[in-house]
Protein backbone atom coordinates (compact mmCIF):
# COMPACT_ATOMS: atom_id res chain seq x y z
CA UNK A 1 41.25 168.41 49.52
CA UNK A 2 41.91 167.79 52.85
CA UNK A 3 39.39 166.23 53.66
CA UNK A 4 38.95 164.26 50.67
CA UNK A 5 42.37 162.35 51.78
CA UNK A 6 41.10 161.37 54.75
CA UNK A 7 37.98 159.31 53.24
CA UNK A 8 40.32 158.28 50.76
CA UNK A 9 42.35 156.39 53.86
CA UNK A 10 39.39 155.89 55.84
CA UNK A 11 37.78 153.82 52.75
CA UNK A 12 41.32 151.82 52.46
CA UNK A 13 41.60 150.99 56.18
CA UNK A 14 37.69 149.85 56.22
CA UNK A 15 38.48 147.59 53.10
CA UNK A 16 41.82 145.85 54.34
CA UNK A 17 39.90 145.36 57.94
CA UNK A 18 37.17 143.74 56.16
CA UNK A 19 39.56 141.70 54.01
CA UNK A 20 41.83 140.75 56.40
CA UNK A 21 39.24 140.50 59.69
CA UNK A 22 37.63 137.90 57.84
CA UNK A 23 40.29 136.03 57.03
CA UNK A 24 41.84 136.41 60.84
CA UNK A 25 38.67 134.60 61.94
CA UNK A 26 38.65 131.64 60.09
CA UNK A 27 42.63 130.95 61.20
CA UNK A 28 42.64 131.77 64.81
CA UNK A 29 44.60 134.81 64.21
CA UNK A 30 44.49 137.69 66.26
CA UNK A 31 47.66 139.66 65.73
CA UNK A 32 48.12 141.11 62.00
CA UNK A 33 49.17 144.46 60.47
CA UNK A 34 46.26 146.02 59.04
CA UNK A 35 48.28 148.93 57.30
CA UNK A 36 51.80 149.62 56.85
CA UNK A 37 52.29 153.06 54.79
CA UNK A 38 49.97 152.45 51.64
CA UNK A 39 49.33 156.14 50.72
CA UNK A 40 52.13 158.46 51.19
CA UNK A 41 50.17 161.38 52.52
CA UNK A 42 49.67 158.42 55.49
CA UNK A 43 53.23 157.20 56.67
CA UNK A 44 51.39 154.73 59.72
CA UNK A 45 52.00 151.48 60.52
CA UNK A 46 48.27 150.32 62.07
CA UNK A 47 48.26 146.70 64.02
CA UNK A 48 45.56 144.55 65.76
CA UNK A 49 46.34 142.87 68.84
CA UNK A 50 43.30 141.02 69.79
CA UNK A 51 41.19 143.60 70.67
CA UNK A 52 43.35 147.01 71.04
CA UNK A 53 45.30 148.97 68.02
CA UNK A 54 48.48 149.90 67.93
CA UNK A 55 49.23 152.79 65.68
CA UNK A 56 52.32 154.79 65.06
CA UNK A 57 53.85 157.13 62.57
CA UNK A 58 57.35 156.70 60.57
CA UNK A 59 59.46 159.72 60.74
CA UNK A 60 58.88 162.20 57.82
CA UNK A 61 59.56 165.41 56.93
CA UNK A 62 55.79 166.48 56.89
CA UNK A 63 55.60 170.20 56.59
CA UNK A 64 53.54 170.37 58.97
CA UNK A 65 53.68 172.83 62.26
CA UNK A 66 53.43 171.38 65.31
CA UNK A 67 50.20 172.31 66.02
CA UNK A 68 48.71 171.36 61.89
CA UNK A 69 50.90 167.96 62.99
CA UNK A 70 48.90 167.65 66.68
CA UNK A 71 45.55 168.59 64.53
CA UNK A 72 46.54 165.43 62.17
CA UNK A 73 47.50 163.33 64.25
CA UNK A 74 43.94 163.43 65.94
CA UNK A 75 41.85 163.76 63.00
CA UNK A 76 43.97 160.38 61.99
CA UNK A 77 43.27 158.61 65.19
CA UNK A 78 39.46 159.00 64.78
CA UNK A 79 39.38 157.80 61.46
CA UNK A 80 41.22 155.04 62.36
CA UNK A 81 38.72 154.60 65.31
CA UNK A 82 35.93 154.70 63.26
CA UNK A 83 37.37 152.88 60.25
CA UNK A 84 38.07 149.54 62.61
């Protein structure tokens, strides 16, 4: 099930980029918010500036222990490395 979230929010974040990428490109923009909290299992905010990514996580009670949080947290930033 686990798993099956994280394509779930890997397939979002490849469709917005692809929306919004193109779009980007035809104004000149290079700053825009790619994802701001669209699934609630995924409380991120994800930005593009130029070429880097700025990711970060809203505060949440999560459930999580720190080290199932830590274990997240990276499985998240390699989708989102791989997703944009």
């Amino acid at each position: 099930m686990f798993e099956e979230r994280m394509e779930m929010f890997r397939n979002r974040l490849v469709k917005v980029q692809r929306h919004l990428g193109r779009q980007a490109r035809r104004q000149g923009i290079e700053c825009y918010r790619v994802y701001d909290h669209d699934l609630p299992e995924f409380p991120l905010r994800i930005e593009h500036y130029g070429k880097a990514v700025y990711l970060s996580e809203y505060k949440r009670q999560h459930g999580f222990t720190e080290e199932q949080h830590a274990a997240w947290v990276e499985q998240v930033i390699a989708v989102v490395a791989e997703g944009l």
